[in-house]
Protein backbone atom coordinates (compact mmCIF):
# COMPACT_ATOMS: atom_id res chain seq x y z
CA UNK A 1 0.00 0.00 0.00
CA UNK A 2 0.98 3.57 -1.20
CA UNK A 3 1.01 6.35 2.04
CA UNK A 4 -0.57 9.61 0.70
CA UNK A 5 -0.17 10.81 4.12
CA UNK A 6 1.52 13.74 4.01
CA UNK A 7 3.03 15.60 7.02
CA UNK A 8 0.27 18.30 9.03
CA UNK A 9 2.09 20.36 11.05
CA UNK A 10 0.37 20.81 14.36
CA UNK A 11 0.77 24.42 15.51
CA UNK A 12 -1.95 24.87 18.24
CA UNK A 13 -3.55 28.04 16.67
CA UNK A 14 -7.16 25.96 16.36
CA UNK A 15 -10.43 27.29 17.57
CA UNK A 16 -11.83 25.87 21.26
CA UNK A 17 -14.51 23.93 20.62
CA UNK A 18 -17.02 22.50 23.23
CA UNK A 19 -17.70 18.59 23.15
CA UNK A 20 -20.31 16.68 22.18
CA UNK A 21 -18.79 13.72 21.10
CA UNK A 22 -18.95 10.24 22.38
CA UNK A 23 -15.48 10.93 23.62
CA UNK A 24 -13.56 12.68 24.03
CA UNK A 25 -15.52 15.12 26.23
CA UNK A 26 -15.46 18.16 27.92
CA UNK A 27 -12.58 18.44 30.80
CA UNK A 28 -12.59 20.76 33.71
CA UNK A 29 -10.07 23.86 33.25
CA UNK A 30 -8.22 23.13 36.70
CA UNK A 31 -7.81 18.63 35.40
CA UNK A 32 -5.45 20.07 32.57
CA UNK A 33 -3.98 22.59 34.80
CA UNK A 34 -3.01 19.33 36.98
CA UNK A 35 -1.10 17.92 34.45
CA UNK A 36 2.04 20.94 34.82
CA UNK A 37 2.77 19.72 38.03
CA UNK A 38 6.89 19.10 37.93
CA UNK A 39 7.75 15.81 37.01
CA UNK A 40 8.87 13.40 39.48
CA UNK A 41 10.43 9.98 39.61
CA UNK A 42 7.59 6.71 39.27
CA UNK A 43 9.29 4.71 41.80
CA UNK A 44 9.09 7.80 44.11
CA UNK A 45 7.53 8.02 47.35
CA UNK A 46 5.41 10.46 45.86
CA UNK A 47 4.47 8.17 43.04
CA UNK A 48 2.40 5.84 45.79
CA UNK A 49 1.03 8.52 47.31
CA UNK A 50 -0.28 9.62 43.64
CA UNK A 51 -1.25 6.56 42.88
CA UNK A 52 -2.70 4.69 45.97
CA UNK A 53 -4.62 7.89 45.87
CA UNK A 54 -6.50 7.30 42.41
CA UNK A 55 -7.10 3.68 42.96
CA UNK A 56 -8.81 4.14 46.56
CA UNK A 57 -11.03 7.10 45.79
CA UNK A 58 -12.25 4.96 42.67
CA UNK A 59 -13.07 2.33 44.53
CA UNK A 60 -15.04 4.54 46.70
CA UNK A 61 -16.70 6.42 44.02
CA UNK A 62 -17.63 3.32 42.22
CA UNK A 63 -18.68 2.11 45.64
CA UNK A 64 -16.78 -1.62 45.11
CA UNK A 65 -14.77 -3.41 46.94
CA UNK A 66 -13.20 -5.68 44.08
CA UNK A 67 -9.58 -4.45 43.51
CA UNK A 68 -9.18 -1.78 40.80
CA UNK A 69 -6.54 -1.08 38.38
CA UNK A 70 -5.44 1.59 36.09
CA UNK A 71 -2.93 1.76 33.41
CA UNK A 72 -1.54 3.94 31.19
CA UNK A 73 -3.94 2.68 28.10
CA UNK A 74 -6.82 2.83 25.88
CA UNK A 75 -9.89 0.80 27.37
CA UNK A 76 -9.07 -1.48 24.06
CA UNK A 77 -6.19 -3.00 26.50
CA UNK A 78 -9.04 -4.70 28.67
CA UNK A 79 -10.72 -6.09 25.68
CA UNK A 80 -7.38 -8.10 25.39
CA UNK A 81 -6.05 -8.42 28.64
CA UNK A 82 -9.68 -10.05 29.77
CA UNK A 83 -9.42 -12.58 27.40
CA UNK A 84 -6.03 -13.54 27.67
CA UNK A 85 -6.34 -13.27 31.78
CA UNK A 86 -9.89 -15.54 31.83
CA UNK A 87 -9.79 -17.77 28.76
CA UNK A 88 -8.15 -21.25 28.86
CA UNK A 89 -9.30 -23.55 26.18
CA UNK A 90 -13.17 -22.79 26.86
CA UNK A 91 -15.23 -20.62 24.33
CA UNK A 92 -16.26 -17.17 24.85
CA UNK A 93 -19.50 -15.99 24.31
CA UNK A 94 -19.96 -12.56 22.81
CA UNK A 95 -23.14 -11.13 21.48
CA UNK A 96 -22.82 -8.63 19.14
CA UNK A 97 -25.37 -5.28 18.44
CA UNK A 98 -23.27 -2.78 17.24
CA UNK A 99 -19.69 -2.04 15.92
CA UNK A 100 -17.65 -2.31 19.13
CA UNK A 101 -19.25 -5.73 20.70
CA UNK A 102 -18.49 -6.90 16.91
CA UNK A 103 -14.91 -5.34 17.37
CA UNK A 104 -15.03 -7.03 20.85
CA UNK A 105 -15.52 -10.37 19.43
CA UNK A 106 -12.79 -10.14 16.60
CA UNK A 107 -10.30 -9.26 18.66
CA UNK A 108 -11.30 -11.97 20.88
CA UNK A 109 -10.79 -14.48 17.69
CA UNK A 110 -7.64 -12.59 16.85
CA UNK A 111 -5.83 -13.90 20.40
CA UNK A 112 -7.19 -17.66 19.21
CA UNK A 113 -9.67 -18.00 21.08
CA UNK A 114 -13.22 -19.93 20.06
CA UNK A 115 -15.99 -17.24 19.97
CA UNK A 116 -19.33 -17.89 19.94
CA UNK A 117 -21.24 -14.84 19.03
CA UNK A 118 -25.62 -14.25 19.20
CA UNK A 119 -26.09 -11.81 16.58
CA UNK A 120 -28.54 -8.89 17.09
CA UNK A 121 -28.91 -6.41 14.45
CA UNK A 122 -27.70 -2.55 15.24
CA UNK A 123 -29.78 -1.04 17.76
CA UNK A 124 -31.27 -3.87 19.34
CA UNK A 125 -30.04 -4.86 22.52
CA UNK A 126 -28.50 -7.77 23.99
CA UNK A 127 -31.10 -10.02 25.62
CA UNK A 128 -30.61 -11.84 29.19
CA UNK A 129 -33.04 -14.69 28.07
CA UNK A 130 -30.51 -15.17 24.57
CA UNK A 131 -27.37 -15.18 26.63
CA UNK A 132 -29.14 -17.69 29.47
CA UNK A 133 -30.56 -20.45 25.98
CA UNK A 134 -27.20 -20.17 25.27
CA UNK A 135 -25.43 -21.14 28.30
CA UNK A 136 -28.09 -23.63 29.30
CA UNK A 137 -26.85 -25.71 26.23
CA UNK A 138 -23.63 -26.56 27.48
CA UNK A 139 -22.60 -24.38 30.48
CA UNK A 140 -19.16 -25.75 30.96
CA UNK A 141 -18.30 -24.86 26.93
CA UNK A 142 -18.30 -21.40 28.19
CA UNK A 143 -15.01 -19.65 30.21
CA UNK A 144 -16.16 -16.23 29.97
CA UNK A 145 -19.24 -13.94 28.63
CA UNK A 146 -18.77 -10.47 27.19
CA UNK A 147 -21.06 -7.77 26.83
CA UNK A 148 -20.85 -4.42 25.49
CA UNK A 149 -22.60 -2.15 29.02
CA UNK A 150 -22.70 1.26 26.30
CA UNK A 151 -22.81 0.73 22.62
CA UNK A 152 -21.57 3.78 21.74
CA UNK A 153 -22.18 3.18 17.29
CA UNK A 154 -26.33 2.33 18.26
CA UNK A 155 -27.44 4.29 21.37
CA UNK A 156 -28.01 0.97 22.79
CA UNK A 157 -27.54 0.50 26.87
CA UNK A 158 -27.77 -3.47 27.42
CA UNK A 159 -29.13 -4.57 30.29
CA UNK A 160 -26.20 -5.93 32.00
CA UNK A 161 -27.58 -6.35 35.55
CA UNK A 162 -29.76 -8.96 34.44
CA UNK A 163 -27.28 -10.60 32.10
CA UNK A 164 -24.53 -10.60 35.09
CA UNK A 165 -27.87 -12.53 37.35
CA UNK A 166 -27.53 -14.91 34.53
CA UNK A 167 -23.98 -15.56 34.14
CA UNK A 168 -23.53 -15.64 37.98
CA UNK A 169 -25.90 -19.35 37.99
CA UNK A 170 -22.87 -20.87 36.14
CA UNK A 171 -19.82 -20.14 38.50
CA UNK A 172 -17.34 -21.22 35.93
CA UNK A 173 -17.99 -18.68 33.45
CA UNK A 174 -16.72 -15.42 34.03
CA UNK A 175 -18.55 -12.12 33.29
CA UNK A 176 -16.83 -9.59 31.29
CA UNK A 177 -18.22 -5.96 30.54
CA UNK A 178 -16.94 -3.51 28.93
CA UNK A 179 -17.89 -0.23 29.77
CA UNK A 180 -16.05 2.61 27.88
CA UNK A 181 -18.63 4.83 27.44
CA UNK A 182 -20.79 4.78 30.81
CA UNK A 183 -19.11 4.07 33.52
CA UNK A 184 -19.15 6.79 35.92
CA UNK A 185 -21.99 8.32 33.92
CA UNK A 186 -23.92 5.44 34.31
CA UNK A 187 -24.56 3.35 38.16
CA UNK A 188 -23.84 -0.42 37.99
CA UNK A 189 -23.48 -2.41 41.12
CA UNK A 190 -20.98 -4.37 40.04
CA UNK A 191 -20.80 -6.70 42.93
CA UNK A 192 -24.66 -7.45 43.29
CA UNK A 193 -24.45 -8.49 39.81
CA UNK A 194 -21.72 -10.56 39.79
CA UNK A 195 -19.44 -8.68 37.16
CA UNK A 196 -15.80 -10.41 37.14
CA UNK A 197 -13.75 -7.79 34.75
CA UNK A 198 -15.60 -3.90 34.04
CA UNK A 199 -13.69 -1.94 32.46
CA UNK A 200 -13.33 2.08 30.70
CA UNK A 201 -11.60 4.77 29.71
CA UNK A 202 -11.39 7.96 31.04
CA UNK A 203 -12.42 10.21 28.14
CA UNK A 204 -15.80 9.30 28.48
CA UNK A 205 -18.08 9.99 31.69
CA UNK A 206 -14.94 9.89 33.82
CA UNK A 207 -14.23 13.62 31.70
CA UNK A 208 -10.69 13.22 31.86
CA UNK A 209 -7.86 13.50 28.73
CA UNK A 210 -7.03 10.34 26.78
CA UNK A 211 -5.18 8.07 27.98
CA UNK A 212 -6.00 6.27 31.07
CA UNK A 213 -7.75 3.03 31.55
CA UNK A 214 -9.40 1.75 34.77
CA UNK A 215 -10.80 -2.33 35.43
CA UNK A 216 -12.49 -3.50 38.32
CA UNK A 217 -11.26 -7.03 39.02
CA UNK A 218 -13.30 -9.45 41.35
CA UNK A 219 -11.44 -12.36 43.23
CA UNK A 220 -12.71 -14.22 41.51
CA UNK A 221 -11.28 -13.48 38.05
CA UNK A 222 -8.02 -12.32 39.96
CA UNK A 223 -7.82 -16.54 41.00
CA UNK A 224 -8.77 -17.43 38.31
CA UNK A 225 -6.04 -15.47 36.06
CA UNK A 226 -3.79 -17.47 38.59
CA UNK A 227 -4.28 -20.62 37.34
CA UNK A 228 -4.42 -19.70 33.87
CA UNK A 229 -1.54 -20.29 31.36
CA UNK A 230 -1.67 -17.75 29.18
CA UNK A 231 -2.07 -14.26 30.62
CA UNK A 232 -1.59 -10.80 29.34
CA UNK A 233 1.41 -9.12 30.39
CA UNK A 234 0.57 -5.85 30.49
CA UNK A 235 -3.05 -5.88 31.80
CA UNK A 236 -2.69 -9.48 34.33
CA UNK A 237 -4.44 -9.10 36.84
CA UNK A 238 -1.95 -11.04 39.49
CA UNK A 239 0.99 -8.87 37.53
CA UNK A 240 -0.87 -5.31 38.50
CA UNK A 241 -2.32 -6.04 41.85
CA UNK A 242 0.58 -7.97 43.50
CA UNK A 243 2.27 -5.00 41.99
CA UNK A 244 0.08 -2.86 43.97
CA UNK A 245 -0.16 -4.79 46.95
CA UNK A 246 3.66 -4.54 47.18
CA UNK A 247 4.60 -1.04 46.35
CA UNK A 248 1.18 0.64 45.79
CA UNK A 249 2.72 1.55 42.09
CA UNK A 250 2.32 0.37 38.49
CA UNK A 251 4.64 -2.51 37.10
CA UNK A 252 5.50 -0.44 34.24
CA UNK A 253 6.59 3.54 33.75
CA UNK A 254 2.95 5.53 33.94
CA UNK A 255 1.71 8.74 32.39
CA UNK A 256 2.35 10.74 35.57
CA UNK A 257 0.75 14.09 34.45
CA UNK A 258 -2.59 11.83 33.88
CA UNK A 259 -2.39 10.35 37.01
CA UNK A 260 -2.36 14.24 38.36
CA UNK A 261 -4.92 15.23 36.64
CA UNK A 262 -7.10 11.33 37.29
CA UNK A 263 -6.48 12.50 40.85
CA UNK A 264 -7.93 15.96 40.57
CA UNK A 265 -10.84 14.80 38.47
CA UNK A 266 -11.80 12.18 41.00
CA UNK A 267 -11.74 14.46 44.03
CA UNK A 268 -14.71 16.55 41.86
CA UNK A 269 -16.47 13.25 41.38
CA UNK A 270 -16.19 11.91 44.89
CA UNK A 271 -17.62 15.83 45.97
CA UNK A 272 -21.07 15.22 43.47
CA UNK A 273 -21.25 11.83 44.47
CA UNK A 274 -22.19 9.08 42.13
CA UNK A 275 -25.62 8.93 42.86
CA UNK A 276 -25.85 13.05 42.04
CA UNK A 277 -23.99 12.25 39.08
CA UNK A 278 -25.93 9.12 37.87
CA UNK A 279 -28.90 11.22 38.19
CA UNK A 280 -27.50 14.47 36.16
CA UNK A 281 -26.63 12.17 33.28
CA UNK A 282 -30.25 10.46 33.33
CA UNK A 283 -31.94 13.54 33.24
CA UNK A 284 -29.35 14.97 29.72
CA UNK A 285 -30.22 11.79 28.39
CA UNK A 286 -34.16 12.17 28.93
CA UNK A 287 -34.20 15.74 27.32
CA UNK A 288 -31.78 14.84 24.45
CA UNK A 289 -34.57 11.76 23.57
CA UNK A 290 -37.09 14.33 24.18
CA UNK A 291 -35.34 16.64 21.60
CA UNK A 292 -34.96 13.54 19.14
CA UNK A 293 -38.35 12.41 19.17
CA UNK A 294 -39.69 15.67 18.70
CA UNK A 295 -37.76 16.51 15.57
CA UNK A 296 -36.16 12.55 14.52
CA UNK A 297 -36.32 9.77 16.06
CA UNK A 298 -33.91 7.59 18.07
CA UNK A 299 -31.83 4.49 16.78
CA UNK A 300 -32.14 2.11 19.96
CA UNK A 301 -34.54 -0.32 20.71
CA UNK A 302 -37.22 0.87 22.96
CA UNK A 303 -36.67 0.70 26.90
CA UNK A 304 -33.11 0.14 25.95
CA UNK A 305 -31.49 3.57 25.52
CA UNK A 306 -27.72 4.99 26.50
CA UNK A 307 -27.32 7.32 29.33
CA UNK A 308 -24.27 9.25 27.62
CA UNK A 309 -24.79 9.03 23.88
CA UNK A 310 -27.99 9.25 22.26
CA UNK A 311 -28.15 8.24 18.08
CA UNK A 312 -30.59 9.95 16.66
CA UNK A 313 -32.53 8.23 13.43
CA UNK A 314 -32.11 10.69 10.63
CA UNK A 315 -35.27 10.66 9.73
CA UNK A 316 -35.81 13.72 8.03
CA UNK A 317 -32.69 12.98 5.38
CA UNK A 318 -30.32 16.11 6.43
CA UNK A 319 -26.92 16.38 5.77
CA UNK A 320 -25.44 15.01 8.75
CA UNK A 321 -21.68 15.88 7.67
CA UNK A 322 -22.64 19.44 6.41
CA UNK A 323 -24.72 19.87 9.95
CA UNK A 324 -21.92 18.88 11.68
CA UNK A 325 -19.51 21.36 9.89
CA UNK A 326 -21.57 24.45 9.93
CA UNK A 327 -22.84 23.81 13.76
CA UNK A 328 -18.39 23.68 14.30
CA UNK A 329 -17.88 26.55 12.23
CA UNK A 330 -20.16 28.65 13.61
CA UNK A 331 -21.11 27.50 16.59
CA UNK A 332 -17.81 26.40 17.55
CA UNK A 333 -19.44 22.88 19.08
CA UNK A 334 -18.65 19.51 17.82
CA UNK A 335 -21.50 16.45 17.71
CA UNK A 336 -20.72 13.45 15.58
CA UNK A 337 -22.51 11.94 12.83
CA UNK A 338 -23.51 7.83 12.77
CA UNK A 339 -20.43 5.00 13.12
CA UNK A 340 -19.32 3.28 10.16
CA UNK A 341 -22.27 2.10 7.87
CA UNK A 342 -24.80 4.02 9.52
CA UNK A 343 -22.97 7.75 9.11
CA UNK A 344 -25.41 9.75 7.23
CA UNK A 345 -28.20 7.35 8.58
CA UNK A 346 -27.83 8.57 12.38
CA UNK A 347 -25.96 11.59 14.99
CA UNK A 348 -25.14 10.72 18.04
CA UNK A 349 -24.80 13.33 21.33
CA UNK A 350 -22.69 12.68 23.67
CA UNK A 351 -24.30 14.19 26.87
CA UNK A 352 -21.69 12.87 29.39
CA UNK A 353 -19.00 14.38 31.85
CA UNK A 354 -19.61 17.63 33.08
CA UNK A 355 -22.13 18.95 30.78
CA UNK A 356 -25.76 19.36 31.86
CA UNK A 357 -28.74 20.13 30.33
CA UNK A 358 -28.08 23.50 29.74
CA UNK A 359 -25.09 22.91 27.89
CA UNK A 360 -26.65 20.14 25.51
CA UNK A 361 -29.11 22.25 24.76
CA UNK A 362 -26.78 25.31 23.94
CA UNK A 363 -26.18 22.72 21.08
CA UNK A 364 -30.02 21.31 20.43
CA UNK A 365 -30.79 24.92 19.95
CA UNK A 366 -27.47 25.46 17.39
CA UNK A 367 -28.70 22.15 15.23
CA UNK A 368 -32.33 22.97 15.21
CA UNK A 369 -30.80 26.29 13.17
CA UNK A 370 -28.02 24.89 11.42
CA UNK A 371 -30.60 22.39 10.25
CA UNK A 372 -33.70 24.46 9.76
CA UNK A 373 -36.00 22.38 11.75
């Protein structure tokens, strides 16, 4: 393959624009302000404190006990480091509904491991009855189950509470969700549910830069990693905790301004409280489907809609891409248009973070405009 990729350089004389994206979002002016702190060593003294820091106050936000980890990383790392850490020679079961549980499952197959997928088509949602058939036909086929929580190309929130009360009847299949683009916008009990490995990344709901990603390991799939032979090396579970347990550090060289500026972000977190801010992101995603309805429609199923990012059914035929463009240009905001296949069939609003109502519909108002509606 020919490159026609030519060299852009970056000069940092762009335009601020405010974030409506399904990530990256909106970050508070004091997070980035973290990240000038002077640069210190990672085996420090100062580099537990730091750390021990941002592991404890998100286990307390996230109100868990299970042990928490979080690496310098892109929430893809869990998609591998799950598999590698949980699956022995079983098969993993992955449904599929959208364009990341499909991703999900490929790279799943990619690390050789037998997938087993229950096909929905995009915007339906993953069903608990599906995933329990399924099991029921040969329970001890099955080492782990994945499930997209937030799938971010549809709109579509699965319901993984009652998929987790499934999974948990067969105790030798572990429960694996990934959940890029809701937690922290988005409650789950993750114990009372019986979630093994939940995962994200913290440009999402967690409104931080790029570059962080956070599991929540039970004991379960920390044992169970333990007697594994194949593990990731990166992302193992017994690699990072024991790590953790020993020195309260990570194994390998961090991103120490993120950590700073993880640290600062999850003091303003713990201060709303998760309930406060599980509630503020239900009530931007009920006036964004408000908005949609009234002037579209929305892509999910029914009953089954995302509390961060909405996808909106172009219904009326607009130019999504020329929308888009004009609302930046003049508006200086930035919403996205559908994911992959489904671009100029769907938008999507991202409505997670720090924004509120008022800010979402700073932008509602700009598209309704731009769009002439």
């Amino acid at each position: 393959m020919v490159s026609v990729t030519k060299k852009r350089e970056y000069t940092g004389e762009y335009p601020d624009k405010t974030l409506y994206l399904p990530g990256p979002t909106e970050v508070r002016d004091d997070v980035i302000e973290a990240m000038a702190e002077p640069m210190f060593g990672h085996r420090m003294d100062r580099m537990t404190d730091l750390y021990t820091t941002i592991v404890e106050d998100t286990k307390e936000f996230l109100d868990t006990d299970n042990d928490v980890i979080v690496l310098t990383a892109s929430g893809t790392e869990f998609w591998e480091a799950t598999t590698l850490n949980l699956v022995d020679d079983g098969r993993v079961l992955c449904p599929t509904s959208g364009a990341f549980s499909e991703r999900q499952a490929n790279v799943t197959e990619r690390l050789g491991k037998d997938v087993e997928r229950i096909e929905y088509d995009w915007g339906e949602a993953v069903k608990p009855e599906d995933v329990r058939a399924t099991l029921e036909s040969d329970a001890a086929a099955y080492d782990a189950v994945t499930v997209v929580m937030n799938e971010t190309s549809t709109g579509v929130r699965n319901p993984i509470e009652a998929i987790g009360d499934v999974v948990a009847e067969y105790p030798d299949t572990y429960f694996v969700v990934d959940a890029i683009s809701a937690l922290g916008g988005d409650y789950v009990d993750i114990e009372a549910h019986g979630i093994d490995a939940i995962f994200t990344s913290v440009q999402k709901a967690f409104a931080m830069p790029p570059g962080l990603a956070v599991c929540v390991v039970s004991d379960a799939a920390y044992e169970r990693e333990v007697e594994t032979d194949d593990s990731s090396w990166y992302g193992g579970f017994r690699r990072c905790l024991d790590y953790y347990d020993r020195k309260g550090q990570t194994h390998s060289t961090p991103a120490i301004p993120l950590m700073l500026a993880y640290r600062k972000q999850m003091k303003h977190m713990l201060e709303e409280t998760h309930a406060a801010r599980d509630e503020r992101h239900r009530e931007m995603a009920e006036y964004t489907r408000d908005w949609a309805r009234e002037h579209f429609d929305l892509y999910a199923e029914d009953g089954y809609e995302s509390r961060t990012v909405t996808c909106i059914e172009n219904t009326r035929g607009i130019d999504v891409s020329g929308a888009i463009a004009t609302v930046s240009e003049e508006y200086d905001m930035v919403f996205s248009n559908g994911y992959g296949d489904i671009g100029e069939e769907t938008l999507r609003i991202g409505h997670m973070g720090e924004h509120t109502v008022e800010s979402v519909r700073t932008l509602t108002d700009a598209i309704e405009d731009v769009a002439d509606l």
